[in-house]
C-alpha atoms as a PDB file:
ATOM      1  CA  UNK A   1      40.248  91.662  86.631  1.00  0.00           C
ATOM      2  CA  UNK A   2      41.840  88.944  84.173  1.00  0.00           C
ATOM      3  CA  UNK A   3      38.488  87.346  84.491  1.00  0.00           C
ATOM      4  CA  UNK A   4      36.012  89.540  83.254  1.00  0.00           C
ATOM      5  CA  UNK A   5      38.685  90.591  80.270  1.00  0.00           C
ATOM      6  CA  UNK A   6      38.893  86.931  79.255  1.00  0.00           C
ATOM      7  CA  UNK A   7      34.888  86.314  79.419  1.00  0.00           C
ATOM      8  CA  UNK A   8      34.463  89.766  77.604  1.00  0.00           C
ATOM      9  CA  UNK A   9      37.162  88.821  75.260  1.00  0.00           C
ATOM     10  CA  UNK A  10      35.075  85.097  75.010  1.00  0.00           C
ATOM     11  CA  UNK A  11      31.832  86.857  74.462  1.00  0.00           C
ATOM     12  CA  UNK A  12      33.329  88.987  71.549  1.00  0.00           C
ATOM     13  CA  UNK A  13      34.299  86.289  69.829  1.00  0.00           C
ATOM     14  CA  UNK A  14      30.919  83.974  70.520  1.00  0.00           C
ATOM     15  CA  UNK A  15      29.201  87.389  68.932  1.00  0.00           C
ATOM     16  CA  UNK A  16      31.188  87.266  65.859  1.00  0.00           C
ATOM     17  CA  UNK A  17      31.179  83.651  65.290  1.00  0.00           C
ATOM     18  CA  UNK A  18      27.297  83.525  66.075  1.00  0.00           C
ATOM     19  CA  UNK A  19      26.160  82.944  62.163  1.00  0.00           C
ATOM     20  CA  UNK A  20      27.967  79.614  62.324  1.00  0.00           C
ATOM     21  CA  UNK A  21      24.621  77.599  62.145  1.00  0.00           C
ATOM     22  CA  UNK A  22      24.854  73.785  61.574  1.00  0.00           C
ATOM     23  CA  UNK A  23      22.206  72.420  59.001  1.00  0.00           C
ATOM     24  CA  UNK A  24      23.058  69.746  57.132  1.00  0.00           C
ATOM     25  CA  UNK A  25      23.431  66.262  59.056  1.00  0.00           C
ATOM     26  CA  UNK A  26      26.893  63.580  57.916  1.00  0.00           C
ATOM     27  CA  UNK A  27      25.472  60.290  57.986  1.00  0.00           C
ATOM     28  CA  UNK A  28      28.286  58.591  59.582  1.00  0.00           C
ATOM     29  CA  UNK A  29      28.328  55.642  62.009  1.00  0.00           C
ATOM     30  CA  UNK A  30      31.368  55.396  65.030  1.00  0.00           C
ATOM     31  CA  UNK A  31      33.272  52.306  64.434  1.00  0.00           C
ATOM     32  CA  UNK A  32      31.784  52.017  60.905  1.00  0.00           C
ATOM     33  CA  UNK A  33      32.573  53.641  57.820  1.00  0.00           C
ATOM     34  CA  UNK A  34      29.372  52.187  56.192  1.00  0.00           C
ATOM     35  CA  UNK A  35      25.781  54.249  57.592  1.00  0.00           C
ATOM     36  CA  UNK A  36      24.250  50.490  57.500  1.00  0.00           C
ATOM     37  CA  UNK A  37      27.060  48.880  59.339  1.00  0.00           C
ATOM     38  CA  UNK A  38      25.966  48.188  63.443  1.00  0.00           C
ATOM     39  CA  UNK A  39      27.623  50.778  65.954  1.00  0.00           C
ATOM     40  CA  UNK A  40      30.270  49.819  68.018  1.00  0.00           C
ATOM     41  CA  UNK A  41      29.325  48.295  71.561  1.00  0.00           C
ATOM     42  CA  UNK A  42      31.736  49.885  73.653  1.00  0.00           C
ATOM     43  CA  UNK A  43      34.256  52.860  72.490  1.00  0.00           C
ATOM     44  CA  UNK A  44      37.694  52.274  73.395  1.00  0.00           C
ATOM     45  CA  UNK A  45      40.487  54.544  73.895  1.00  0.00           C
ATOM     46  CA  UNK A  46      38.311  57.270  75.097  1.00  0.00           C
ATOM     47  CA  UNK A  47      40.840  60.320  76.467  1.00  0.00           C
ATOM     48  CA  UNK A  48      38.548  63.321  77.216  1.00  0.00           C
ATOM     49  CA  UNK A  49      35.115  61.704  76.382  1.00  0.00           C
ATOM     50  CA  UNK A  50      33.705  59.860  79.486  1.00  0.00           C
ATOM     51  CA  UNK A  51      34.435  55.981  79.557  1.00  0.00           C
ATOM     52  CA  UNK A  52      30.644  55.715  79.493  1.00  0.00           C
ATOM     53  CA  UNK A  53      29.458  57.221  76.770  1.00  0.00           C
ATOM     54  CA  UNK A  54      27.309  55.374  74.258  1.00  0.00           C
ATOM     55  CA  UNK A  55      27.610  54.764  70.684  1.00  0.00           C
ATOM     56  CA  UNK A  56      24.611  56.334  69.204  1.00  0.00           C
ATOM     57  CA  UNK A  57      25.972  59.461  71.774  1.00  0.00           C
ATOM     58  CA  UNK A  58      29.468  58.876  70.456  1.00  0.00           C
ATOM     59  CA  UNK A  59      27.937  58.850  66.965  1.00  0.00           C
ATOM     60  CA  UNK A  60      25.917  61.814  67.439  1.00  0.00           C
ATOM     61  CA  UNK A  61      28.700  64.091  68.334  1.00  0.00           C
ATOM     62  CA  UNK A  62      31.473  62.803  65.791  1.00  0.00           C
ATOM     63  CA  UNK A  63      28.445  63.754  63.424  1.00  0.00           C
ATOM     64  CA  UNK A  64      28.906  67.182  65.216  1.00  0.00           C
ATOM     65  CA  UNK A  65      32.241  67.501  64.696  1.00  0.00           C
ATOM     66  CA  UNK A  66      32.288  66.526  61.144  1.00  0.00           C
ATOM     67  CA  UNK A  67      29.882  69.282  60.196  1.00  0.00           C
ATOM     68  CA  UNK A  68      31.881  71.752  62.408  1.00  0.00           C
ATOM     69  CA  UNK A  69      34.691  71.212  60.746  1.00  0.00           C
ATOM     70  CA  UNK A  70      33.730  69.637  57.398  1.00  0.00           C
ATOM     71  CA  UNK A  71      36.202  66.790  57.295  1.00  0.00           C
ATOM     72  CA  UNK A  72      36.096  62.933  57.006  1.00  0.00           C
ATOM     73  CA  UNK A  73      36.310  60.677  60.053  1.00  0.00           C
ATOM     74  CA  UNK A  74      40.006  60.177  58.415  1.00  0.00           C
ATOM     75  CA  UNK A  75      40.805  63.461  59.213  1.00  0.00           C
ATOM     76  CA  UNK A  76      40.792  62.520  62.581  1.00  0.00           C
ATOM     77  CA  UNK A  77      41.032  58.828  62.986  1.00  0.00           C
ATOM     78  CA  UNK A  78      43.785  56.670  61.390  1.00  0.00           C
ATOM     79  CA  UNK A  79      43.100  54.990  58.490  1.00  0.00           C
ATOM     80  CA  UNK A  80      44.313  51.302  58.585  1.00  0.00           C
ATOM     81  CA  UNK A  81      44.773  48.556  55.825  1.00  0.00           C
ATOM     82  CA  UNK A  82      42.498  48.667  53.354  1.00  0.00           C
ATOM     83  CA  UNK A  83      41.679  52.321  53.798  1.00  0.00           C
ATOM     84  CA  UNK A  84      38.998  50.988  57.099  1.00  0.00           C
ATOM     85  CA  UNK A  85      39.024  53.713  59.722  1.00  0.00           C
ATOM     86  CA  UNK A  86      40.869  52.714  63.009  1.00  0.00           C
ATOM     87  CA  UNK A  87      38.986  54.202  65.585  1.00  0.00           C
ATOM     88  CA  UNK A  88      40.940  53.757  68.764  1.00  0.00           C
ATOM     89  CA  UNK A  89      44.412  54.406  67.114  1.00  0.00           C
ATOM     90  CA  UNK A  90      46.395  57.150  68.290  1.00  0.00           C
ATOM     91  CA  UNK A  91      48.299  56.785  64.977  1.00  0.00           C
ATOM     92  CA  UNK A  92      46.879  59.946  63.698  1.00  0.00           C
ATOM     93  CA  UNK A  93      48.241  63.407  65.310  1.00  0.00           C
ATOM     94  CA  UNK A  94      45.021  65.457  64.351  1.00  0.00           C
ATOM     95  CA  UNK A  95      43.707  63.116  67.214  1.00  0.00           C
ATOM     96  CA  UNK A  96      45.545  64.674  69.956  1.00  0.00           C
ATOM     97  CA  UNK A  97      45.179  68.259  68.719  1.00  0.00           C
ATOM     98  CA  UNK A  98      41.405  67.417  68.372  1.00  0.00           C
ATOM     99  CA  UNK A  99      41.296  66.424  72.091  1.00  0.00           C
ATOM    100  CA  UNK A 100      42.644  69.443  73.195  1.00  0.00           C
ATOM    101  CA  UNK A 101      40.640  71.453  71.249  1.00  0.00           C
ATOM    102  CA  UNK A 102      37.690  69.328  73.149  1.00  0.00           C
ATOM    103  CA  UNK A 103      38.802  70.440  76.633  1.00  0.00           C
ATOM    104  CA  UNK A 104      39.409  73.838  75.157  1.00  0.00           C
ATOM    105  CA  UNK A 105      35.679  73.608  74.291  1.00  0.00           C
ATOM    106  CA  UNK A 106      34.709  72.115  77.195  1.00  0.00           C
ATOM    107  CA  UNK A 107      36.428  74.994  79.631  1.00  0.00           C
ATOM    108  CA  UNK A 108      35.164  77.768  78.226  1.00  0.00           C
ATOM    109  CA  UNK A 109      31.592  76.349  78.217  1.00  0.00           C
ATOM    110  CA  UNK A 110      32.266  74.984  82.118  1.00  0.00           C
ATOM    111  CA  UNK A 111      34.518  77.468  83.356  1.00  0.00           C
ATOM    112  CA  UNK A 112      34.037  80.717  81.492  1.00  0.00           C
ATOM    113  CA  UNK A 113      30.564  80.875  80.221  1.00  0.00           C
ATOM    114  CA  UNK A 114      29.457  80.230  83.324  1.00  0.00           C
ATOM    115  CA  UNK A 115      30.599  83.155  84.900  1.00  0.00           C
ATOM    116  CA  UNK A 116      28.252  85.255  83.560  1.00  0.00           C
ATOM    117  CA  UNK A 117      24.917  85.533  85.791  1.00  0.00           C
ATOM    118  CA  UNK A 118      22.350  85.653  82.425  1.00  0.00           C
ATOM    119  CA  UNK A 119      23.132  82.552  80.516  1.00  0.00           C
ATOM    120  CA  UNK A 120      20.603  84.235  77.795  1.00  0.00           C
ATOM    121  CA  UNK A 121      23.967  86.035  76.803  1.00  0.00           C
ATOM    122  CA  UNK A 122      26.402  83.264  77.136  1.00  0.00           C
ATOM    123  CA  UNK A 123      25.153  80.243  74.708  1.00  0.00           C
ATOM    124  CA  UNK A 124      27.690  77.513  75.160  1.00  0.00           C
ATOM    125  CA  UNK A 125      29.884  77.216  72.129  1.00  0.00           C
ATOM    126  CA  UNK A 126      30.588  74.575  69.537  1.00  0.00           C
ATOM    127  CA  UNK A 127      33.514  73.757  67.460  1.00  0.00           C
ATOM    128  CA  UNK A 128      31.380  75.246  64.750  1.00  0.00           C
ATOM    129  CA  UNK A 129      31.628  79.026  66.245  1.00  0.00           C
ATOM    130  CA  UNK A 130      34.978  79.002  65.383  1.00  0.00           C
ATOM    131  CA  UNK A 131      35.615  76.513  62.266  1.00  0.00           C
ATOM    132  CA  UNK A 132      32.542  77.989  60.237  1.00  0.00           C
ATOM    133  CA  UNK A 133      32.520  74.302  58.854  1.00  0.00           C
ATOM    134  CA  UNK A 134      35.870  74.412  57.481  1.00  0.00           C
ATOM    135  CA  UNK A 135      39.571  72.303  58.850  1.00  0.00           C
ATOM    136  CA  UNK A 136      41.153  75.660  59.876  1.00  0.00           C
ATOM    137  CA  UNK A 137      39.055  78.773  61.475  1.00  0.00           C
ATOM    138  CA  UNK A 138      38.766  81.437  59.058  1.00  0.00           C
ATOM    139  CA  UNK A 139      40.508  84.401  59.557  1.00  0.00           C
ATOM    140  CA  UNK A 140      38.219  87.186  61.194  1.00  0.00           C
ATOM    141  CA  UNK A 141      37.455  90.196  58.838  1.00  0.00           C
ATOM    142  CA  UNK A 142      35.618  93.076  60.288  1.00  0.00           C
ATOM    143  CA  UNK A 143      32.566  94.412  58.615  1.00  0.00           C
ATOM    144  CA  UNK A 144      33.067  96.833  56.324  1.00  0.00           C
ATOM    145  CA  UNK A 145      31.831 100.444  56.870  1.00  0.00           C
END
């Protein structure tokens, strides 16, 4: 039963990670690197978001993101001349691993979680649970007894 060992295994870690707890909103605007510049109309170069998304949406989760991980959009995103964020470049190869790490997301919330009959014990996870608000996941240390 690979199955139930992986969504046990999942559930372990969603207990330990469980005091990740976002709280303080990143004013930052897609497409914009100024809070009072206007959103970009359409997104381009979307991979693993859907083509349709909006950009307050689009805003609202790389707002997400940036308090799950505690970086800049730069951290991300290519910068281009003149230090402006390009938002669509590829440039950057935090990009790609950040995509993956999307689907990662995305499949254990869509494919995993939802194995388990009482969603009461399966809360879908965030890059948060894992990241703690920081680039790289902390490394787990067990309570101490």
């Amino acid at each position: 039963m690979p199955s139930k060992l992986v969504v046990f295994t999942l559930l372990g870690c969603l207990a330990i990670a469980s005091a990740a707890v976002l709280r303080h909103p990143i004013h930052v605007v897609y497409g914009a690197q100024n809070p009072a510049a206007p959103l970009e109309a359409v997104p381009h170069n979307l991979k693993v978001l859907p083509k349709d998304i909006s950009a307050p949406e689009l805003n609202r989760l790389m707002q997400q993101y940036q308090r799950s991980l505690g970086v800049p959009c730069g951290y991300c995103h290519a910068e281009a001349e003149g230090g402006k964020i390009d938002f669509a470049s590829d440039e950057n190869p935090m990009k790609e691993l950040a995509r993956s790490m999307m689907v990662m997301t995305r499949d254990i919330n869509e494919k995993y979680l939802t194995q388990i009959g009482d969603r009461r014990y399966a809360d879908p996870i965030t890059c948060g649970n894992c990241h703690l608000g920081t680039p790289h996941p902390p490394a787990f240390e067990g309570k101490a007894k």
